[in-house]
Protein backbone atom coordinates (compact mmCIF):
# COMPACT_ATOMS: atom_id res chain seq x y z
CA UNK A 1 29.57 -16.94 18.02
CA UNK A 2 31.76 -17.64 14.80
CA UNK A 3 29.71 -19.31 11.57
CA UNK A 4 30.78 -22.57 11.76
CA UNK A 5 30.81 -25.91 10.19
CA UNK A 6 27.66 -27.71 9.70
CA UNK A 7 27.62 -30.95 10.67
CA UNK A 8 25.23 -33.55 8.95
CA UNK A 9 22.29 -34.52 10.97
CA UNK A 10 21.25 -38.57 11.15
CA UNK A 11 17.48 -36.84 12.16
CA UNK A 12 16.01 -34.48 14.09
CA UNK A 13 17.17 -35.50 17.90
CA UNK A 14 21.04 -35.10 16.82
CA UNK A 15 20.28 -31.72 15.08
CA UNK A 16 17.98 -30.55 18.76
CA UNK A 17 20.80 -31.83 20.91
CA UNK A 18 23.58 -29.88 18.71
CA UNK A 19 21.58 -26.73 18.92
CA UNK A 20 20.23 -26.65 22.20
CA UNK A 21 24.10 -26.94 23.40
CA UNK A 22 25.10 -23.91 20.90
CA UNK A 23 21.81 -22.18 22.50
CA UNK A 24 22.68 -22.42 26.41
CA UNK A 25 26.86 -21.77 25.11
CA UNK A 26 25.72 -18.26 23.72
CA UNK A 27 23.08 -17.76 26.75
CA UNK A 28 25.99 -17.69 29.12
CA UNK A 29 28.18 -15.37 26.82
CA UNK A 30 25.49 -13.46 27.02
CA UNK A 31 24.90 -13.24 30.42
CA UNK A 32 28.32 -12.43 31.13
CA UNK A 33 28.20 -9.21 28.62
CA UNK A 34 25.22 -8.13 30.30
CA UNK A 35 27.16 -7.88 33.60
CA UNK A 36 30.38 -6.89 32.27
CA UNK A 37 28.35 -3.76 30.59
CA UNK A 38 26.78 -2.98 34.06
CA UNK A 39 30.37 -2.77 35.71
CA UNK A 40 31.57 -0.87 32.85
CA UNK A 41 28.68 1.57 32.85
CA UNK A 42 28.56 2.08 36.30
CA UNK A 43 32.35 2.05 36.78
CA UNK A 44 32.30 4.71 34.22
CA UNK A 45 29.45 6.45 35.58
CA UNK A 46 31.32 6.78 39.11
CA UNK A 47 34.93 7.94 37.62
CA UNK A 48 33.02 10.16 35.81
CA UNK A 49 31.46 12.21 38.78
CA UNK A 50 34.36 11.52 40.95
CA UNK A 51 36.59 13.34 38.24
CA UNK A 52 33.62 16.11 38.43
CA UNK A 53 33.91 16.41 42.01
CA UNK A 54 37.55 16.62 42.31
CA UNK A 55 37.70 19.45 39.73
CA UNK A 56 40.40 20.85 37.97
CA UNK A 57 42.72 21.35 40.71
CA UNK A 58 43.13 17.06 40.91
CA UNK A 59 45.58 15.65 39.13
CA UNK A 60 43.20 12.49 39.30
CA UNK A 61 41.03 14.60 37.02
CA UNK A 62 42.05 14.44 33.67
CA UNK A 63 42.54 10.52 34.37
CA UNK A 64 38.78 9.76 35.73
CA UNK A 65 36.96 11.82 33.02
CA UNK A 66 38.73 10.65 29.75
CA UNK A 67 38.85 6.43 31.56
CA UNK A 68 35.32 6.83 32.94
CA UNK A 69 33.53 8.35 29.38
CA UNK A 70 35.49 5.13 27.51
CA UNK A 71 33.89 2.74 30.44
CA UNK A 72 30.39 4.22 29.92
CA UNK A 73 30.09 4.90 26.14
CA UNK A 74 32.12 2.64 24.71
CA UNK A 75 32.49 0.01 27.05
CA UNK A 76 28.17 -0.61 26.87
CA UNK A 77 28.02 0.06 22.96
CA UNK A 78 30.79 -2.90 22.74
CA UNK A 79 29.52 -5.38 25.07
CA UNK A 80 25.73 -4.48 23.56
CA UNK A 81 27.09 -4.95 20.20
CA UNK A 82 28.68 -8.71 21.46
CA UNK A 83 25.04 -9.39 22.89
CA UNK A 84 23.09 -8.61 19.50
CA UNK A 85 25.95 -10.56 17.55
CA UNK A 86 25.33 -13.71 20.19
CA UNK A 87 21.72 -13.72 19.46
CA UNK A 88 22.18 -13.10 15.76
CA UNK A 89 24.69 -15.70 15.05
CA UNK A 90 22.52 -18.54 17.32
CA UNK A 91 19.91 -17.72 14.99
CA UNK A 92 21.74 -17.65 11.84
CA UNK A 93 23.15 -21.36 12.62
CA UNK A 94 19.72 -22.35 13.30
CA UNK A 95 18.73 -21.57 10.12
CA UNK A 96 21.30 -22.57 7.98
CA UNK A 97 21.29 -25.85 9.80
CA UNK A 98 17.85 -26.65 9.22
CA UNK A 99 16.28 -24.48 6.87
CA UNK A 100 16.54 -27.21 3.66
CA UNK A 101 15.86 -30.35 5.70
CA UNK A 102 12.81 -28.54 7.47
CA UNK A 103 11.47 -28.44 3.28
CA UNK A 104 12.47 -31.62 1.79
CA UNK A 105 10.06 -33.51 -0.22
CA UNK A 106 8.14 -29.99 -1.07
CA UNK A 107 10.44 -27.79 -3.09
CA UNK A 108 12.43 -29.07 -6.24
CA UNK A 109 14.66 -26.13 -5.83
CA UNK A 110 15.14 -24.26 -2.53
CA UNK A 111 17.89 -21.76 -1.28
CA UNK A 112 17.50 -19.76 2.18
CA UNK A 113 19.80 -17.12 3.64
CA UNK A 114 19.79 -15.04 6.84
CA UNK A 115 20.30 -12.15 5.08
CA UNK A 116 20.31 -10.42 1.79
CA UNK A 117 22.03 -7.36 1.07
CA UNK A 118 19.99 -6.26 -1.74
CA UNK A 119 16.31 -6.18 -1.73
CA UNK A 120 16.19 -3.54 -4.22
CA UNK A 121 14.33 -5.48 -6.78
CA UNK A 122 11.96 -6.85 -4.47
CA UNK A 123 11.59 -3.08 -2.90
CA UNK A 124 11.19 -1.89 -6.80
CA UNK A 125 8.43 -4.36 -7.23
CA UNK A 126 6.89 -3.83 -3.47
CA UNK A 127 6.84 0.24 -4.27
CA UNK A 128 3.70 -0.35 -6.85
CA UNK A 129 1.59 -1.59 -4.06
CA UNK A 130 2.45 -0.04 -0.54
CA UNK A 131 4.61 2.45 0.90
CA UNK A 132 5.77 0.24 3.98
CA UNK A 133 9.06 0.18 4.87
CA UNK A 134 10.89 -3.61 5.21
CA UNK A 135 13.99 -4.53 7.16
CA UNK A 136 16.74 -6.11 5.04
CA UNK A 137 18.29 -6.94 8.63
CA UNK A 138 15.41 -9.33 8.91
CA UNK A 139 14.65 -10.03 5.73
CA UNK A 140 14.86 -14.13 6.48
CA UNK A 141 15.00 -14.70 2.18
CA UNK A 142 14.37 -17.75 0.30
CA UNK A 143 13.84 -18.45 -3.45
CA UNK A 144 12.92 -21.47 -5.24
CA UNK A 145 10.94 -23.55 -7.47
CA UNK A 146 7.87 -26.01 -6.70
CA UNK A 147 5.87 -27.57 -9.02
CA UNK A 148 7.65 -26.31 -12.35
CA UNK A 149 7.18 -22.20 -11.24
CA UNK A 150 9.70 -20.49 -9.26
CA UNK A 151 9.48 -18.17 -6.12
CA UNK A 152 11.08 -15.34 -4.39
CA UNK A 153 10.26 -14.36 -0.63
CA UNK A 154 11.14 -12.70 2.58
CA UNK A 155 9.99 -12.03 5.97
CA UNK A 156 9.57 -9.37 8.32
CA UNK A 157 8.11 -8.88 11.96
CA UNK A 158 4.97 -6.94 12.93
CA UNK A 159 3.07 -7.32 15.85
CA UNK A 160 -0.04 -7.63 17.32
CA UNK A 161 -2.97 -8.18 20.07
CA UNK A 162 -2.25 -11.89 21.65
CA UNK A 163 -6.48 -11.96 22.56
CA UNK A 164 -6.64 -11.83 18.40
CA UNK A 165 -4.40 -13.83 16.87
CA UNK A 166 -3.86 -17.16 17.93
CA UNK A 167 -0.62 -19.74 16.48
CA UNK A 168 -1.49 -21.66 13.30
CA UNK A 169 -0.41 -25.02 15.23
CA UNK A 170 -2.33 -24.41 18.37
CA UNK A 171 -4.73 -26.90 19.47
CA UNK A 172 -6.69 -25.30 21.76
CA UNK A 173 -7.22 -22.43 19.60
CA UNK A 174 -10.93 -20.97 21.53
CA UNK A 175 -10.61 -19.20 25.12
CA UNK A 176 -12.27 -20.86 27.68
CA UNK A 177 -15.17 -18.06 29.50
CA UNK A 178 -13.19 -18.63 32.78
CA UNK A 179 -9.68 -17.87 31.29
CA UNK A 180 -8.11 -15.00 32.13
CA UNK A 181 -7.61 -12.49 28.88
CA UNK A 182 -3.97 -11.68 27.88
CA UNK A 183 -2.68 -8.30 27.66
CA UNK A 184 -0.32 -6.42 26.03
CA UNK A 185 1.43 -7.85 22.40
CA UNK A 186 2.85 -11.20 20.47
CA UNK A 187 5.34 -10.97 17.79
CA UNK A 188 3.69 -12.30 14.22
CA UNK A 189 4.98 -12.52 11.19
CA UNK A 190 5.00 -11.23 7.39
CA UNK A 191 5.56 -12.42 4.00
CA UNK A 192 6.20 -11.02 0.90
CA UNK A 193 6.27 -13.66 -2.49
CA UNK A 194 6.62 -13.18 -5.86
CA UNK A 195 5.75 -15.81 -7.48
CA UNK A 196 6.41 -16.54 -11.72
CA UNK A 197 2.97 -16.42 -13.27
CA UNK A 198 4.18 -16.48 -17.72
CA UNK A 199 0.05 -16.76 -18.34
CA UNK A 200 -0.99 -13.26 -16.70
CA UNK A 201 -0.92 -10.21 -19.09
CA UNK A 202 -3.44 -8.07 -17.20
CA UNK A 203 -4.04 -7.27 -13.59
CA UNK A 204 -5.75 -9.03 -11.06
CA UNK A 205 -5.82 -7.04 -7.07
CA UNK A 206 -7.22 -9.11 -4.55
CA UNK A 207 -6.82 -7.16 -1.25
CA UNK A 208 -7.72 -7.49 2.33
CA UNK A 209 -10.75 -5.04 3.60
CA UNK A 210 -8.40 -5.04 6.70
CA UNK A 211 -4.92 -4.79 5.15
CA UNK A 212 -2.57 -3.24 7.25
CA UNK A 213 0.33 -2.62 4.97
CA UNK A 214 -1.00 0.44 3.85
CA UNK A 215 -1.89 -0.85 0.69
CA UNK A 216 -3.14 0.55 -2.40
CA UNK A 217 -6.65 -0.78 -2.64
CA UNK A 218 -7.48 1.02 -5.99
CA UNK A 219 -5.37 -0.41 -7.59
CA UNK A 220 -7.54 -1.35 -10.95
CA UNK A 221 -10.70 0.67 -12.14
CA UNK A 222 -13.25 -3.00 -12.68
CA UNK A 223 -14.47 -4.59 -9.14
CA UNK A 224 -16.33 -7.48 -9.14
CA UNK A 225 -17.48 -10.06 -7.07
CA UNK A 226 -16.98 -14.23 -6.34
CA UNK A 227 -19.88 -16.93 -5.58
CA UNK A 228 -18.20 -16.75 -2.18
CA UNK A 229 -20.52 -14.10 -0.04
CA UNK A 230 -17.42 -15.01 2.56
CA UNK A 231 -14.76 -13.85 0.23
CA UNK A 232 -16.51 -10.70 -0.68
CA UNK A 233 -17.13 -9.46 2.57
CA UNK A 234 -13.23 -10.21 3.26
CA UNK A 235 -11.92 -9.40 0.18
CA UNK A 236 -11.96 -6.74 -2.33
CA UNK A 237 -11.61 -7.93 -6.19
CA UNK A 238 -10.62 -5.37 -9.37
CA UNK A 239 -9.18 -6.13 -12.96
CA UNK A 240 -7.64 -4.41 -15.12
CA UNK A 241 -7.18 -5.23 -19.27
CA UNK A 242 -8.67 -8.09 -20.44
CA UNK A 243 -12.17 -9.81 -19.95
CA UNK A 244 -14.08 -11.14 -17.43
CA UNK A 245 -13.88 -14.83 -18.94
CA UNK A 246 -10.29 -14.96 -18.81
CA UNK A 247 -10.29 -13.11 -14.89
CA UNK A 248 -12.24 -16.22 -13.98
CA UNK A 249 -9.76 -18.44 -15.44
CA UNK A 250 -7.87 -17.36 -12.59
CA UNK A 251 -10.02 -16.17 -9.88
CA UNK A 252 -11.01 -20.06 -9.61
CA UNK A 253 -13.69 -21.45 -6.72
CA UNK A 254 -10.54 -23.65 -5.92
CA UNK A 255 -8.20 -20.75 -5.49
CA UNK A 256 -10.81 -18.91 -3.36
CA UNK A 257 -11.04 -21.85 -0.79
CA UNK A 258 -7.65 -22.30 -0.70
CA UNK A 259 -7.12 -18.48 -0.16
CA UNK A 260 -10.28 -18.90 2.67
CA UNK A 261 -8.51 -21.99 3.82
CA UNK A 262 -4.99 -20.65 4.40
CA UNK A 263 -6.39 -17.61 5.71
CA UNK A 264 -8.14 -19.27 9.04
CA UNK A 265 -5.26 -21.81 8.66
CA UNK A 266 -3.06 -19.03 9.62
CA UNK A 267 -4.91 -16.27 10.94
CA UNK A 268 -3.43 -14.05 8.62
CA UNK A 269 -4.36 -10.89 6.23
CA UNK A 270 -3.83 -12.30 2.57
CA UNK A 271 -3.35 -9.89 -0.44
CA UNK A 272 -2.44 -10.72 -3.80
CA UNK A 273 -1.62 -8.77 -7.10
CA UNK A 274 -1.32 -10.79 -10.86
CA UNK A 275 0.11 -8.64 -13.09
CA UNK A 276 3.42 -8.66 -15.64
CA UNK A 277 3.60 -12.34 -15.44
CA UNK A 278 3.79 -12.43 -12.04
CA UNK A 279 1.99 -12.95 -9.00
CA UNK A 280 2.86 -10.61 -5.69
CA UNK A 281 1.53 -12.31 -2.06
CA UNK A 282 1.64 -9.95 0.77
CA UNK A 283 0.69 -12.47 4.03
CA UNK A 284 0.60 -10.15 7.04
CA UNK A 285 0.24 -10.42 11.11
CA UNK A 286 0.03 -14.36 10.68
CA UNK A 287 1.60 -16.49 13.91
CA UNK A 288 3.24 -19.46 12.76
CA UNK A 289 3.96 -20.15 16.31
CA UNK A 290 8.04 -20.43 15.06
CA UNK A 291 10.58 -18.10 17.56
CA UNK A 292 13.99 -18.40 18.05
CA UNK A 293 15.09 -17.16 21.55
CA UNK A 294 18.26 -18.02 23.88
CA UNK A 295 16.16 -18.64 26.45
CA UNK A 296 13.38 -20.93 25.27
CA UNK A 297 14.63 -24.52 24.66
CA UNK A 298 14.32 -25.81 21.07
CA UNK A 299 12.06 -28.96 20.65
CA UNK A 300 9.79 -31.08 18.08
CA UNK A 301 7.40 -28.34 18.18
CA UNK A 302 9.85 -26.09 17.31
CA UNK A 303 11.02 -27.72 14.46
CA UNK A 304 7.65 -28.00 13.09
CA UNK A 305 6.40 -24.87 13.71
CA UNK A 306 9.51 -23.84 11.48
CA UNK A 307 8.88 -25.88 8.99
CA UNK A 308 5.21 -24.30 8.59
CA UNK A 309 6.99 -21.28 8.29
CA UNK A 310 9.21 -21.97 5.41
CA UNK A 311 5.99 -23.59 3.34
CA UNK A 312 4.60 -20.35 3.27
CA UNK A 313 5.60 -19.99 -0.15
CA UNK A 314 4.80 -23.85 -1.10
CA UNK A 315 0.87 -23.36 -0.23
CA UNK A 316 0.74 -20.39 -1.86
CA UNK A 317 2.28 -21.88 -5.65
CA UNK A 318 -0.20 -24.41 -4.94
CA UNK A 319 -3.81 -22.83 -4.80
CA UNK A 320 -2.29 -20.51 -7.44
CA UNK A 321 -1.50 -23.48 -9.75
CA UNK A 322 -4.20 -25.21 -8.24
CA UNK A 323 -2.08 -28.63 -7.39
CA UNK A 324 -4.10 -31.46 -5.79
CA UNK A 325 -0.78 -32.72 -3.32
């Protein structure tokens, strides 16, 4: 699917109908790869033992083996490689399409693209805290500004038990006794921010007792503790250079209950890290309930559950800066 032109959407319906037609377009390209790579692999396959069978005394021989390994090997590897550029491109569009009007009225300043190139500073930054590995492929990066301070971020994917975390939008969100339990594993989601912070000169680590992104969690030599017996038992709290008076001018009641709030609001693991004027957010196995698949029909929902993804960043700047909006 070639990048096209976007057109401009009169509202959400026109922009569905648009991409739902794009969506079913590259689901039949797609199904026609699939079955062109099973002729070519298994027309290769055949010429290939044929030419085996006949030996070197064919003269059919040196034509089945060299026509039969191009069918197999580089006949699937070309129509896999159309398949993955299908899905890729449908998702691209998607996001190009929709990424700034799923965020108006929020950001002041807000730029999104599929994919970045470069991560190295973010990876430079990323390397004081954990040792996981990102994928630039996937990297789904956005920068910006809200509320006067601006913003860096990607995505990744993780995964996880479906029985344990539920979709931020869902509305039944408890299992009824009688329900049968869900095996097996749902695709979530991670975040990385960096967020412009010019007031912090010393460091701040508040990290998830159940991290998983292998992070450092000595990362300063002072713990402490909240007025929240909740956030203590879910969080672990050290400082580093500076007094407790001023750590409490940022480790604020309202920025714990927002952090508490966005947490069950999510069901994600939240970690933070203030330090050189900056603020680092690592938000990991959260389910915004937002996939993009050929085969699942784009609706309302959709669009919403999208837009809750891309104002990850936008609650975050806000129990940070502590806006009331």
């Amino acid at each position: 699917m070639k990048q096209e032109k976007i057109p401009n959407f009169v509202d959400a319906q026109e922009f569905i109908a648009f991409i739902n037609r794009k969506r079913v377009f590259a689901l039949i390209r797609v199904v026609f790869y699939i079955i062109f790579a099973s002729i070519s692999g298994a027309g290769g396959f055949a010429l290939i033992i044929t030419g085996a069978i006949l030996g070197s005394d064919s003269n059919l021989m040196p034509i089945f083996l060299p026509v039969g390994f191009i069918l197999f090997i580089p006949g699937i590897s070309l129509f896999v490689s159309l398949i993955f550029h299908d899905i890729s491109s449908f998702k691209r569009l998607f996001l190009d399409a929709w990424a700034n009007r799923a965020v108006e009225g929020k950001y002041q300043e807000f730029h999104y693209a599929y994919r970045v190139k470069n991560l190295a500073p973010f990876v430079m930054e990323i390397r004081k805290f954990t040792k996981k590995n990102f994928d630039p492929l996937n990297a789904s990066f956005c920068n910006g500004k809200a509320f006067g301070y601006g913003f860096s971020s990607f995505g990744y994917e993780t995964q996880g038990n479906p029985n344990k975390y539920r979709s931020a939008l869902s509305v039944d969100e408890k299992r009824k006794g009688s329900a049968k339990r869900q095996y097996g594993i749902v695709d979530l989601g991670g975040r990385f921010i960096l967020i412009d912070h010019p007031n912090i000169d010393f460091k701040l680590s508040i990290v998830d007792r159940r991290a998983s992104l292998r992070l450092k969690k000595d990362l300063c030599p002072n713990e402490l503790r909240s007025e929240s017996v909740e956030f203590d038992s879910t969080y672990k709290v050290s400082y580093e250079g500076t007094s407790l008076e001023k750590i409490y001018e940022v480790l604020t009641p309202s920025l714990i209950a927002g952090i508490l709030h966005l947490k069950a609001l999510y069901n994600g693991q939240i970690s933070l890290f203030f330090n050189e004027k900056k603020v680092q957010v690592y938000f990991d196995h959260y389910n915004s309930g937002f996939r993009l698949s050929l085969v699942r029909k784009i609706n309302e929902k959709t669009l919403e559950q999208f837009r809750f993804e891309m104002l990850i960043p936008y609650y975050f700047l806000r129990i940070i800066y502590n806006v009331d909006n």
